[in-house]
C-alpha atoms as a PDB file:
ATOM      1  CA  UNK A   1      58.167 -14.397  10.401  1.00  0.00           C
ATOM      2  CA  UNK A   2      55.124 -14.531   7.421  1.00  0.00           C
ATOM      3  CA  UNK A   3      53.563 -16.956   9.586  1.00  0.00           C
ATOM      4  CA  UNK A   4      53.784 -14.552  12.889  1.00  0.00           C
ATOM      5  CA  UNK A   5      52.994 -11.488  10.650  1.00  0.00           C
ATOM      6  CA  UNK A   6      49.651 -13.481   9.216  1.00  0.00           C
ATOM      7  CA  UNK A   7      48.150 -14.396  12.847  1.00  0.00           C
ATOM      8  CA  UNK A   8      48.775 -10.778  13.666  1.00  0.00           C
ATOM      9  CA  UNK A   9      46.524  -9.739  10.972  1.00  0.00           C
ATOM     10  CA  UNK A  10      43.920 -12.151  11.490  1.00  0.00           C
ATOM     11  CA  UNK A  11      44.109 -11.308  15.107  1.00  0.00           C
ATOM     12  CA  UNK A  12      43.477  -7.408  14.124  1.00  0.00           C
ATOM     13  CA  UNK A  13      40.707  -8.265  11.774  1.00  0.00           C
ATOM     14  CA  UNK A  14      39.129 -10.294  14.292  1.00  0.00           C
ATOM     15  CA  UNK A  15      39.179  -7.482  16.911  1.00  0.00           C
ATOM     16  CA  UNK A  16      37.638  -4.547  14.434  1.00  0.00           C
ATOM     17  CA  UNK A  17      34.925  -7.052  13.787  1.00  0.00           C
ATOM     18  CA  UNK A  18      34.388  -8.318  17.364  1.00  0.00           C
ATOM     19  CA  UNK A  19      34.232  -4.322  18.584  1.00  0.00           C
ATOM     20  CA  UNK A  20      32.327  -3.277  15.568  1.00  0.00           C
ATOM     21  CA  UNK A  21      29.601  -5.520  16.363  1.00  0.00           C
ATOM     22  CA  UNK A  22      29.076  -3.773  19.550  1.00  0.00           C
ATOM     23  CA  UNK A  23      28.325  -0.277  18.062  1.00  0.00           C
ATOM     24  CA  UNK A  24      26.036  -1.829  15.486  1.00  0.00           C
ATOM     25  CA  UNK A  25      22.578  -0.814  16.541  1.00  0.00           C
ATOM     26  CA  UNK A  26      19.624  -3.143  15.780  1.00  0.00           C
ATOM     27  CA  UNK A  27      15.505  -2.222  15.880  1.00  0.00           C
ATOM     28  CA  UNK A  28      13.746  -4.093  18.361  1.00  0.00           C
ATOM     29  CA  UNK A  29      10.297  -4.583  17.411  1.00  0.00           C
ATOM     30  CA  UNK A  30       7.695  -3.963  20.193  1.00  0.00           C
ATOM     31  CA  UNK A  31       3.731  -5.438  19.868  1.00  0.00           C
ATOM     32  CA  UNK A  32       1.004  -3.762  21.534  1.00  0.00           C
ATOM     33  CA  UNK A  33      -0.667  -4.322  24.784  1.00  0.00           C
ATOM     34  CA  UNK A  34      -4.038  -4.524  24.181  1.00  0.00           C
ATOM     35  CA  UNK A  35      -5.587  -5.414  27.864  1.00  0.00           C
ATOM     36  CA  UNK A  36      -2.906  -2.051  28.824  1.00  0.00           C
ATOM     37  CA  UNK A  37      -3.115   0.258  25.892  1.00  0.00           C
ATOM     38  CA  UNK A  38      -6.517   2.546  26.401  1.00  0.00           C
ATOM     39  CA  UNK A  39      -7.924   4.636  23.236  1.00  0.00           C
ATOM     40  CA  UNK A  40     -11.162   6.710  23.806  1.00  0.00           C
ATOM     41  CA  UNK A  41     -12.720   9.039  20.994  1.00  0.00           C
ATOM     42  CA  UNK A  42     -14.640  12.097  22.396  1.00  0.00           C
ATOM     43  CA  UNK A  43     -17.606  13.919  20.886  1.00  0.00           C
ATOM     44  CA  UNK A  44     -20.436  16.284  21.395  1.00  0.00           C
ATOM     45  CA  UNK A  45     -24.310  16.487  20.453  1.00  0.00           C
ATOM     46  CA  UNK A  46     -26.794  19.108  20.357  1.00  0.00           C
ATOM     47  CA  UNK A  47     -27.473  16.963  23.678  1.00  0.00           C
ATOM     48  CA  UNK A  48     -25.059  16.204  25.862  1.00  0.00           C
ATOM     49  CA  UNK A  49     -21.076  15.206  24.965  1.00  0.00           C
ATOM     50  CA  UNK A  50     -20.700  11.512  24.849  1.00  0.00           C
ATOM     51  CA  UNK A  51     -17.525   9.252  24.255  1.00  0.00           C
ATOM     52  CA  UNK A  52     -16.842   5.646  23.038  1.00  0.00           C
ATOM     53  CA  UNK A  53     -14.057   3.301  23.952  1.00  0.00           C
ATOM     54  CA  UNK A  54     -12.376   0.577  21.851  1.00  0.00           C
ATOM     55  CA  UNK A  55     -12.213  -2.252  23.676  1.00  0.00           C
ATOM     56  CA  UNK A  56      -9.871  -4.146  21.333  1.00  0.00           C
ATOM     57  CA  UNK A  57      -6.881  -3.078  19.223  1.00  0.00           C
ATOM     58  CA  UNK A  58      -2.906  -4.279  17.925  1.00  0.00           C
ATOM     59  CA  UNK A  59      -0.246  -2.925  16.482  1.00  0.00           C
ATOM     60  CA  UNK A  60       3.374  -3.005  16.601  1.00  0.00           C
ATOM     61  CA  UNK A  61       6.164  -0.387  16.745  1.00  0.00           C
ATOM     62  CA  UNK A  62       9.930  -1.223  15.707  1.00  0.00           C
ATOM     63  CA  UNK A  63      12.631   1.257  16.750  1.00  0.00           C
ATOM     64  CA  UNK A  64      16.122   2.306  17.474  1.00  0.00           C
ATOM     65  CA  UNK A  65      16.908   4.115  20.478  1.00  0.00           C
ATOM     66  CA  UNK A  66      20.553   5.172  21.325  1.00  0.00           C
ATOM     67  CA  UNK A  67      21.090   8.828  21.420  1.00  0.00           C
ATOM     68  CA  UNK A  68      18.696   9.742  19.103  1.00  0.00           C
ATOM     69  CA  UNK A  69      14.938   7.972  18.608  1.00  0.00           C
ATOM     70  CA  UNK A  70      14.298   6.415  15.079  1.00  0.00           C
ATOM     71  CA  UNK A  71      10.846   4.356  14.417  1.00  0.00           C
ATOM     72  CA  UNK A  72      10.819   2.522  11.849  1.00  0.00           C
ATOM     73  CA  UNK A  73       7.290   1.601  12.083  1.00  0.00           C
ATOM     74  CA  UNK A  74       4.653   2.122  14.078  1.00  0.00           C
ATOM     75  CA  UNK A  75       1.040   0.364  13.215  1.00  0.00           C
ATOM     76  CA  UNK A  76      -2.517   0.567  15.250  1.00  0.00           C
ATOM     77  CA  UNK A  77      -5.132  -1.623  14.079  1.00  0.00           C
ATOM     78  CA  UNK A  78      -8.613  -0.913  15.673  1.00  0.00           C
ATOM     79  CA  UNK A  79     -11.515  -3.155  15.090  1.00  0.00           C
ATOM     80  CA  UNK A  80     -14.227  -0.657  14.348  1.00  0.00           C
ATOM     81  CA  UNK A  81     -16.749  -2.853  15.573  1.00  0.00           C
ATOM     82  CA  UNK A  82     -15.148  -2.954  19.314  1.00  0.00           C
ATOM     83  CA  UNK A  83     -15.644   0.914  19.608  1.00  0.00           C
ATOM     84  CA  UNK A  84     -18.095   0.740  22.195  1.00  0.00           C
ATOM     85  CA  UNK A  85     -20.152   3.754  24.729  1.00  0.00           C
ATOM     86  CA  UNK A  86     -22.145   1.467  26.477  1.00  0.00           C
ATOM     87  CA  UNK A  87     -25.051   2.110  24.770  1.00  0.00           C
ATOM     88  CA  UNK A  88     -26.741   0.225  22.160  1.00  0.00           C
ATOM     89  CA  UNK A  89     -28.939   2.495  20.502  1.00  0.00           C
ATOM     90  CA  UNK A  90     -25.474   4.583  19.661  1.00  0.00           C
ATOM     91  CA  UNK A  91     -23.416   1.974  18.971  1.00  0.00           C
ATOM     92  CA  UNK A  92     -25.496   0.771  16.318  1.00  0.00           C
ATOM     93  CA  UNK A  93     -25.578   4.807  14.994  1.00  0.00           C
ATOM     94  CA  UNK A  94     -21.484   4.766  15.135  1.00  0.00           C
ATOM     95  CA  UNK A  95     -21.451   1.642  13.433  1.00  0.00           C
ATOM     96  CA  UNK A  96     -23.748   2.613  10.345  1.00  0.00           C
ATOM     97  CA  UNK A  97     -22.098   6.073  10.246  1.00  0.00           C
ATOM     98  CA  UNK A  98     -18.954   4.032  10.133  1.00  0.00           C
ATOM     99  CA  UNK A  99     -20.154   1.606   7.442  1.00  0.00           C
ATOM    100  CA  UNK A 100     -18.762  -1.302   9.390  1.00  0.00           C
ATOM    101  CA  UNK A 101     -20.407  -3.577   7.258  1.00  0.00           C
ATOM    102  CA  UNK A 102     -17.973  -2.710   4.490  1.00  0.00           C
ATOM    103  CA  UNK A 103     -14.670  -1.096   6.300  1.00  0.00           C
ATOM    104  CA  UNK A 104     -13.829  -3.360   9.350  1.00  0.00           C
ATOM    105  CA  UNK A 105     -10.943  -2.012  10.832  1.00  0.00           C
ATOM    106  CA  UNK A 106      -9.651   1.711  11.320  1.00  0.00           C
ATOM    107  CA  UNK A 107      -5.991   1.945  11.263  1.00  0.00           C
ATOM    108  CA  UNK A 108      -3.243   3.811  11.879  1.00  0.00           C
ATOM    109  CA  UNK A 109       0.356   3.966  10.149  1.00  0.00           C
ATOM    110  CA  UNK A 110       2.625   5.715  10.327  1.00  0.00           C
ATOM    111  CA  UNK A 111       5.287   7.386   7.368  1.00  0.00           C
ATOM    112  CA  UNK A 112       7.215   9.945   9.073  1.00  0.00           C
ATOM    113  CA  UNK A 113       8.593  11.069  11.835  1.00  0.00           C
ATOM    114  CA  UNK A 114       9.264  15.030  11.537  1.00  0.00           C
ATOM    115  CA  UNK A 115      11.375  15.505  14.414  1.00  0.00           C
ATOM    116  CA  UNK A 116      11.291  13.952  18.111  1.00  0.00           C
ATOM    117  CA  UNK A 117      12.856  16.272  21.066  1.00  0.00           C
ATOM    118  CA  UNK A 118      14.538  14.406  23.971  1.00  0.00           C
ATOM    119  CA  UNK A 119      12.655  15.278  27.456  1.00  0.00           C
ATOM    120  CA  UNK A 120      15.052  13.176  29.538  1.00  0.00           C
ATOM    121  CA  UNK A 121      16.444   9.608  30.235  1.00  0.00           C
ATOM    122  CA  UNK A 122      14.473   7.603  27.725  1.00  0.00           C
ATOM    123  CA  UNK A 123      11.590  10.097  27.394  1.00  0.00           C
ATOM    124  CA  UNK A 124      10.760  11.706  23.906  1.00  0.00           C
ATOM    125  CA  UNK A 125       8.540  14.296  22.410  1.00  0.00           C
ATOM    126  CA  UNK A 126       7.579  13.343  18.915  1.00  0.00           C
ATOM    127  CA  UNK A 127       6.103  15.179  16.016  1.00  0.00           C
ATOM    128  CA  UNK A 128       5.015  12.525  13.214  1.00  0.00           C
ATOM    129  CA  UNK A 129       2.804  11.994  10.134  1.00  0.00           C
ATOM    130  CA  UNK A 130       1.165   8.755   9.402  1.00  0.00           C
ATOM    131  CA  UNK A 131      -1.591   7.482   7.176  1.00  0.00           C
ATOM    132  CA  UNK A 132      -5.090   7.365   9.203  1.00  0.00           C
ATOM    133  CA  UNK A 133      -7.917   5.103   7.775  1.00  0.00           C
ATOM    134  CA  UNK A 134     -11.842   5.908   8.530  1.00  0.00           C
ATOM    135  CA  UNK A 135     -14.174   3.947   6.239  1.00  0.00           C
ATOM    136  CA  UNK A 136     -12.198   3.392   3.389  1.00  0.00           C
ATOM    137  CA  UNK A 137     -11.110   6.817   3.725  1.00  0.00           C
ATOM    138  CA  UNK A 138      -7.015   7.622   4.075  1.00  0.00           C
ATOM    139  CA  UNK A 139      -6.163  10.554   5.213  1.00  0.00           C
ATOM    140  CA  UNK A 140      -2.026  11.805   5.621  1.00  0.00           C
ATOM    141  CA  UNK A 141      -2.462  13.357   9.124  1.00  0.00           C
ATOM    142  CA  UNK A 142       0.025  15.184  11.329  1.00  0.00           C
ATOM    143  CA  UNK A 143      -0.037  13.258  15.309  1.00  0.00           C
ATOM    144  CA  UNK A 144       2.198  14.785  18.417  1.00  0.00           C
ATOM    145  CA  UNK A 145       3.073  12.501  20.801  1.00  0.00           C
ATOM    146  CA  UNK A 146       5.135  11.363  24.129  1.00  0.00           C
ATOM    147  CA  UNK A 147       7.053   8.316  23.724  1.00  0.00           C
ATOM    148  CA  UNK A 148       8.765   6.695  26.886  1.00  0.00           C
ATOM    149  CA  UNK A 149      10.894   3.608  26.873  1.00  0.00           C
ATOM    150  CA  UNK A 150      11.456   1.692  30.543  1.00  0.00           C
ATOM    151  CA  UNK A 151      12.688  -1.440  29.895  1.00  0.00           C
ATOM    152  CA  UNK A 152      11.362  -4.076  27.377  1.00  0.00           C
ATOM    153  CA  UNK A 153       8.068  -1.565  27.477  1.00  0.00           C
ATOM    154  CA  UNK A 154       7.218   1.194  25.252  1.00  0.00           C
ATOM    155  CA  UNK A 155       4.236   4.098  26.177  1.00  0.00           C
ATOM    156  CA  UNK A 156       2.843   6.111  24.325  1.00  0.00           C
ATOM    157  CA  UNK A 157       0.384   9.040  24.695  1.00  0.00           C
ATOM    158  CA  UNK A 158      -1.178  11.513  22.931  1.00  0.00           C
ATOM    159  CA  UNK A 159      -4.594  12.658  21.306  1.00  0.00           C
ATOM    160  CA  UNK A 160      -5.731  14.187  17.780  1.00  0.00           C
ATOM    161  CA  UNK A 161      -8.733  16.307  16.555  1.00  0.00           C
ATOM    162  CA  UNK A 162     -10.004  15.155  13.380  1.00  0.00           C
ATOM    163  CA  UNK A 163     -13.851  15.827  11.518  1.00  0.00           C
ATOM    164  CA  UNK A 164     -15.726  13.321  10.769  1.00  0.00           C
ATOM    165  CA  UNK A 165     -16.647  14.744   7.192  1.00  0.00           C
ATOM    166  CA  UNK A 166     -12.931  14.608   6.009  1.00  0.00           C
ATOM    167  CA  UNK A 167     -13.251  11.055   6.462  1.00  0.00           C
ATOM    168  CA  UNK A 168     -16.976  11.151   4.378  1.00  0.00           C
ATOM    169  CA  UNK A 169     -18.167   9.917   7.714  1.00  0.00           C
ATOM    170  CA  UNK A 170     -21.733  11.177   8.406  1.00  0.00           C
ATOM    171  CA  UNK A 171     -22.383  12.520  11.310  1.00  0.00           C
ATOM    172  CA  UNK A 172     -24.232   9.729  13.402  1.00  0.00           C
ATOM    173  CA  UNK A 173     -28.498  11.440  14.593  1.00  0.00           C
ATOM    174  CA  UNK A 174     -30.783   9.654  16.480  1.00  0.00           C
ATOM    175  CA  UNK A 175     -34.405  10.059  17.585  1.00  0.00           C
ATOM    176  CA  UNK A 176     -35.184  10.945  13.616  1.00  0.00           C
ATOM    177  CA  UNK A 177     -32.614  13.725  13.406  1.00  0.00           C
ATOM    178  CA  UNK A 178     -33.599  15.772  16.645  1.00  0.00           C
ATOM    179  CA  UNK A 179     -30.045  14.651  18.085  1.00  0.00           C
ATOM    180  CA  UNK A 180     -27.043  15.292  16.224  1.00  0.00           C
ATOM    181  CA  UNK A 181     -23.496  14.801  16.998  1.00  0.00           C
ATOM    182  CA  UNK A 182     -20.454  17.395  16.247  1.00  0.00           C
ATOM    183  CA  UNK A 183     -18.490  17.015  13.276  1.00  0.00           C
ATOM    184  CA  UNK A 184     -14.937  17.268  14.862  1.00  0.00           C
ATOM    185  CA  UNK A 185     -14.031  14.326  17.458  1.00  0.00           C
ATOM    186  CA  UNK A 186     -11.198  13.967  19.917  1.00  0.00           C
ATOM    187  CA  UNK A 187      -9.068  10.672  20.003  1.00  0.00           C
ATOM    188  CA  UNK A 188      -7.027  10.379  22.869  1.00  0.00           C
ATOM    189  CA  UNK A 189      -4.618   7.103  23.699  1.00  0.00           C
ATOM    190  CA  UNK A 190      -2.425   5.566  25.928  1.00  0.00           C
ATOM    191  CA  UNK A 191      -0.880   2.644  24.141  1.00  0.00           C
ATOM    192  CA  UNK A 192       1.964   0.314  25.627  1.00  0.00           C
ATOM    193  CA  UNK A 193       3.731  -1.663  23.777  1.00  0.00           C
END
């Protein structure tokens, strides 16, 4: 009877732990795409508007995604040195303005999410604050953005406003100051993961 009464519980035990391991959720970690992710900054001059691509950039995002979306991080890494227009003459402006010579990368992390809205199967609106680099220069900024998961692959899109000057970025002139660029730029992205 002990005997029978022992196997029993074991048996139970065994069950609640089998079945319990099915409801435990785990964070799957996610590395970006860089020949499919696409991030383009937009400016103006007293000239014409111009914009720059970066042609190389990584990052990884780890998250849980059941009923609700939790990230648990989320990381962009952006050579600053691979921002490119096209043309020399201002890439070698963005780059001094930049002081690439001292600050190599810009990056991205991110420290909070504030709240993410559900916009259908696997399809998320997300309101977050992260840590933005420039220079040597962190900033906290706020970042809205669409987050869709199909599959193993992870998009996101979105774009941000910043100034230049909050970042004690100059500005890039050329032609001895008769062109001059906007303070405020637009960074807009499509990143998979």
């Amino acid at each position: 009877m002990k005997l029978t009464k022992h196997i029993s519980k074991g048996i139970f035990f065994f069950a609640i732990l089998f079945f319990s391991s099915f409801s435990v959720v785990q964070s799957q970690e996610y590395n970006l795409s860089n020949s499919d992710s696409e991030l383009k900054v937009y400016g103006t001059s007293n000239v014409h508007d111009w914009e720059i691509n970066a042609n190389e950039q990584s990052g990884v995002i780890d998250l849980i995604y059941s009923n609700e979306l939790e990230i648990n991080k989320l990381k962009i890494v952006i050579p600053a040195e691979s921002l490119k227009s096209g043309k020399g003459g201002m890439d070698k402006n963005t780059y001094k303005a930049l002081k690439t010579d001292k600050y190599k990368n810009i990056t991205f992390s991110l420290t909070e999410i504030k709240s993410s809205t559900r916009l259908g199967d696997q399809k998320y609106k997300v309101k977050a604050l992260g840590n933005l680099t420039i220079s040597g220069v962190t900033k906290n900024v706020s970042i809205d953005f669409n987050l869709d998961i199909n599959s193993n692959t992870i998009h996101i899109v979105g774009e941000k406003s910043i100034k230049m000057t909050d970042f004690n970025v100059e500005p890039p002139t050329a032609l001895f100051g008769s062109i001059t660029t906007g303070d405020e730029i637009t960074i807009k992205f499509k990143t998979k993961f």
